[in-house]
C-alpha atoms as a PDB file:
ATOM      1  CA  UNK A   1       5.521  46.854 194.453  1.00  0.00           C
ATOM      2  CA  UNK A   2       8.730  48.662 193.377  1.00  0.00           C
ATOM      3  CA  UNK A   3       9.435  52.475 194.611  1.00  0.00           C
ATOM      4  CA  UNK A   4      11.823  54.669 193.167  1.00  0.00           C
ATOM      5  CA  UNK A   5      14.002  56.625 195.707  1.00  0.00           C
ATOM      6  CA  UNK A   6      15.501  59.675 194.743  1.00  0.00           C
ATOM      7  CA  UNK A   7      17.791  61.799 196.928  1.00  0.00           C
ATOM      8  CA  UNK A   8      19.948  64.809 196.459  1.00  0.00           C
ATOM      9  CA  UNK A   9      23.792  64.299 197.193  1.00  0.00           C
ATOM     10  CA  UNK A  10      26.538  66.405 197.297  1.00  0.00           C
ATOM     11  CA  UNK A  11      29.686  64.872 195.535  1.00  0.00           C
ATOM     12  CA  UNK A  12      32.628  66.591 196.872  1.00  0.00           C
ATOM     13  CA  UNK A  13      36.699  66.105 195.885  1.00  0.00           C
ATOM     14  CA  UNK A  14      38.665  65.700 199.317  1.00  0.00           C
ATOM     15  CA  UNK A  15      42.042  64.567 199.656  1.00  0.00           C
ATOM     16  CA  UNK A  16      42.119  62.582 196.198  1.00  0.00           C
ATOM     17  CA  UNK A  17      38.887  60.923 196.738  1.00  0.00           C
ATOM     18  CA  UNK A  18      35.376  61.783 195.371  1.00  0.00           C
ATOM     19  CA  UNK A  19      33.381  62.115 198.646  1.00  0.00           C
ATOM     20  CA  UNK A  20      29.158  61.334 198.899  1.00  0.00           C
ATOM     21  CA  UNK A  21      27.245  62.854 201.267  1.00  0.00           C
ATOM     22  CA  UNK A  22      23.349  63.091 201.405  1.00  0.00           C
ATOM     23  CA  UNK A  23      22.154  65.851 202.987  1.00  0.00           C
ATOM     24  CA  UNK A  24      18.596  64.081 203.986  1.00  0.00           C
ATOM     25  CA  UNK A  25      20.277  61.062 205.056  1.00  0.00           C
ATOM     26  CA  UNK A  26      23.404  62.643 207.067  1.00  0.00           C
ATOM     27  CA  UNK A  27      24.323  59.036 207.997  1.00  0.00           C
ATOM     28  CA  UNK A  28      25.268  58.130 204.833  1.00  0.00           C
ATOM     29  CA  UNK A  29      28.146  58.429 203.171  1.00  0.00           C
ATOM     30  CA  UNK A  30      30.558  56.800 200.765  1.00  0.00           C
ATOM     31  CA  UNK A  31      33.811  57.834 198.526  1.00  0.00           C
ATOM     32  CA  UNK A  32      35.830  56.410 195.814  1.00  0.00           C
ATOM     33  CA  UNK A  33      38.812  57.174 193.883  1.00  0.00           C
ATOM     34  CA  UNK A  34      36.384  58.290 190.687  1.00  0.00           C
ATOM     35  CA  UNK A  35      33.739  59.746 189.927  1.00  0.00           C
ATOM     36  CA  UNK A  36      32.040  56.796 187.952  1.00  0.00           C
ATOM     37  CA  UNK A  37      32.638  54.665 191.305  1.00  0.00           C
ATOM     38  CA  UNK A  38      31.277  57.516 193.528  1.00  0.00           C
ATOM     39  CA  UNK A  39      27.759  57.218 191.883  1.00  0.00           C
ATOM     40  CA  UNK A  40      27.771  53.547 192.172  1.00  0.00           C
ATOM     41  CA  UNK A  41      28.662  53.496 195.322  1.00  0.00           C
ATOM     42  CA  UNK A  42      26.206  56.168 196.371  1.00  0.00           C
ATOM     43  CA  UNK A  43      23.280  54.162 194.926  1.00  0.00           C
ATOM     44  CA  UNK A  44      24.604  51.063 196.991  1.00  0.00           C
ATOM     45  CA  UNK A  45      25.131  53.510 200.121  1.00  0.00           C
ATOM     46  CA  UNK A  46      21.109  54.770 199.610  1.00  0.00           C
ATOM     47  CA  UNK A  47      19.936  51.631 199.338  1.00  0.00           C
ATOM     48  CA  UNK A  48      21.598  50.215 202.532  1.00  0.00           C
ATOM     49  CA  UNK A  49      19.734  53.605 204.104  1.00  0.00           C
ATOM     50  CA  UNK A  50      16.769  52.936 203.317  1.00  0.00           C
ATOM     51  CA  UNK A  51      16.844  49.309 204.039  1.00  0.00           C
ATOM     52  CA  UNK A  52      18.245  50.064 207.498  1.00  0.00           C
ATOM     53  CA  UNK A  53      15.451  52.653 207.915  1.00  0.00           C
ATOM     54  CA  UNK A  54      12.619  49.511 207.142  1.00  0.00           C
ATOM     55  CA  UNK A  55      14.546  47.006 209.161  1.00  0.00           C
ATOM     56  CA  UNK A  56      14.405  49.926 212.617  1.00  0.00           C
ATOM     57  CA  UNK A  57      11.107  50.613 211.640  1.00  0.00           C
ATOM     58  CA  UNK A  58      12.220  54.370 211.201  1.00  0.00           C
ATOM     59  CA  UNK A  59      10.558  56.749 208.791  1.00  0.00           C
ATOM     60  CA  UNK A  60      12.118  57.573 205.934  1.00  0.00           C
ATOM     61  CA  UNK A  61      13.118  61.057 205.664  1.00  0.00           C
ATOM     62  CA  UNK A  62      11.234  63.122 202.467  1.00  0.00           C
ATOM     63  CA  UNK A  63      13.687  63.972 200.001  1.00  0.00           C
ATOM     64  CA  UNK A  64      13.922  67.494 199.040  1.00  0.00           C
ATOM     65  CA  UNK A  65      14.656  68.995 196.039  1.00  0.00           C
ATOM     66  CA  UNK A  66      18.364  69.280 195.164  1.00  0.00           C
ATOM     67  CA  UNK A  67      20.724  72.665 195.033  1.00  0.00           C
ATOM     68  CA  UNK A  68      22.229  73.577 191.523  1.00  0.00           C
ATOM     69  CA  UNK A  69      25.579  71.434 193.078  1.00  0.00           C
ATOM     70  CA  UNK A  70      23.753  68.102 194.186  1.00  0.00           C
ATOM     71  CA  UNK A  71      23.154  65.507 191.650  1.00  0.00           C
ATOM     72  CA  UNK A  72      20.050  63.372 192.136  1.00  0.00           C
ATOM     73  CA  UNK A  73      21.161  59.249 192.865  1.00  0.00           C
ATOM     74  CA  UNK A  74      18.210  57.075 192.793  1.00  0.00           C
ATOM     75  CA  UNK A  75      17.512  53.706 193.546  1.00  0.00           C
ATOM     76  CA  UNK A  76      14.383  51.069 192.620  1.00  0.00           C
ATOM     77  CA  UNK A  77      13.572  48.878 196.149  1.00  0.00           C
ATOM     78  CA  UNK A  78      10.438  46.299 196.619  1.00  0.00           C
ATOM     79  CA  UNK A  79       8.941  48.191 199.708  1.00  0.00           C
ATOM     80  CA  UNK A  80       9.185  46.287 203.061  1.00  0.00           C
ATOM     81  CA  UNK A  81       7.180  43.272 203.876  1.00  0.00           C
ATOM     82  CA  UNK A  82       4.344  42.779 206.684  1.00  0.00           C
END
């Protein structure tokens, strides 16, 4: 079964680069030279996350809902076997 994950991140300019950061996941982040790469880069970036997260056996943080500044990135993931 397929499950939408949706979390708030904060994309931020610093020193020429567009820089990802998701607050509910503060070990993820990513950057890129645009802002077209950024977001597809930060859906690769979440998906790693929450793969890692199933592969530790680590609960997945609950997203929460995003400031006026974050833009939601999303990703669809077959949820873990066994």
């Amino acid at each position: 079964m397929q499950t939408i994950w949706a979390y708030p991140a904060s994309f931020t300019e610093q020193d020429g680069e567009v820089v990802v950061r998701f607050p509910d996941l503060p070990e993820v982040l990513t950057a890129a030279a645009t802002m077209a790469e950024a977001r597809l880069l930060a859906a690769d970036a979440l998906e790693e996350a929450i793969l890692g997260y199933w592969a530790a056996g680590r609960a997945i943080p609950t997203p929460r809902a995003p400031t006026g500044a974050e833009e939601v990135v999303g990703v669809r993931l077959d949820g873990p076997v066994g």
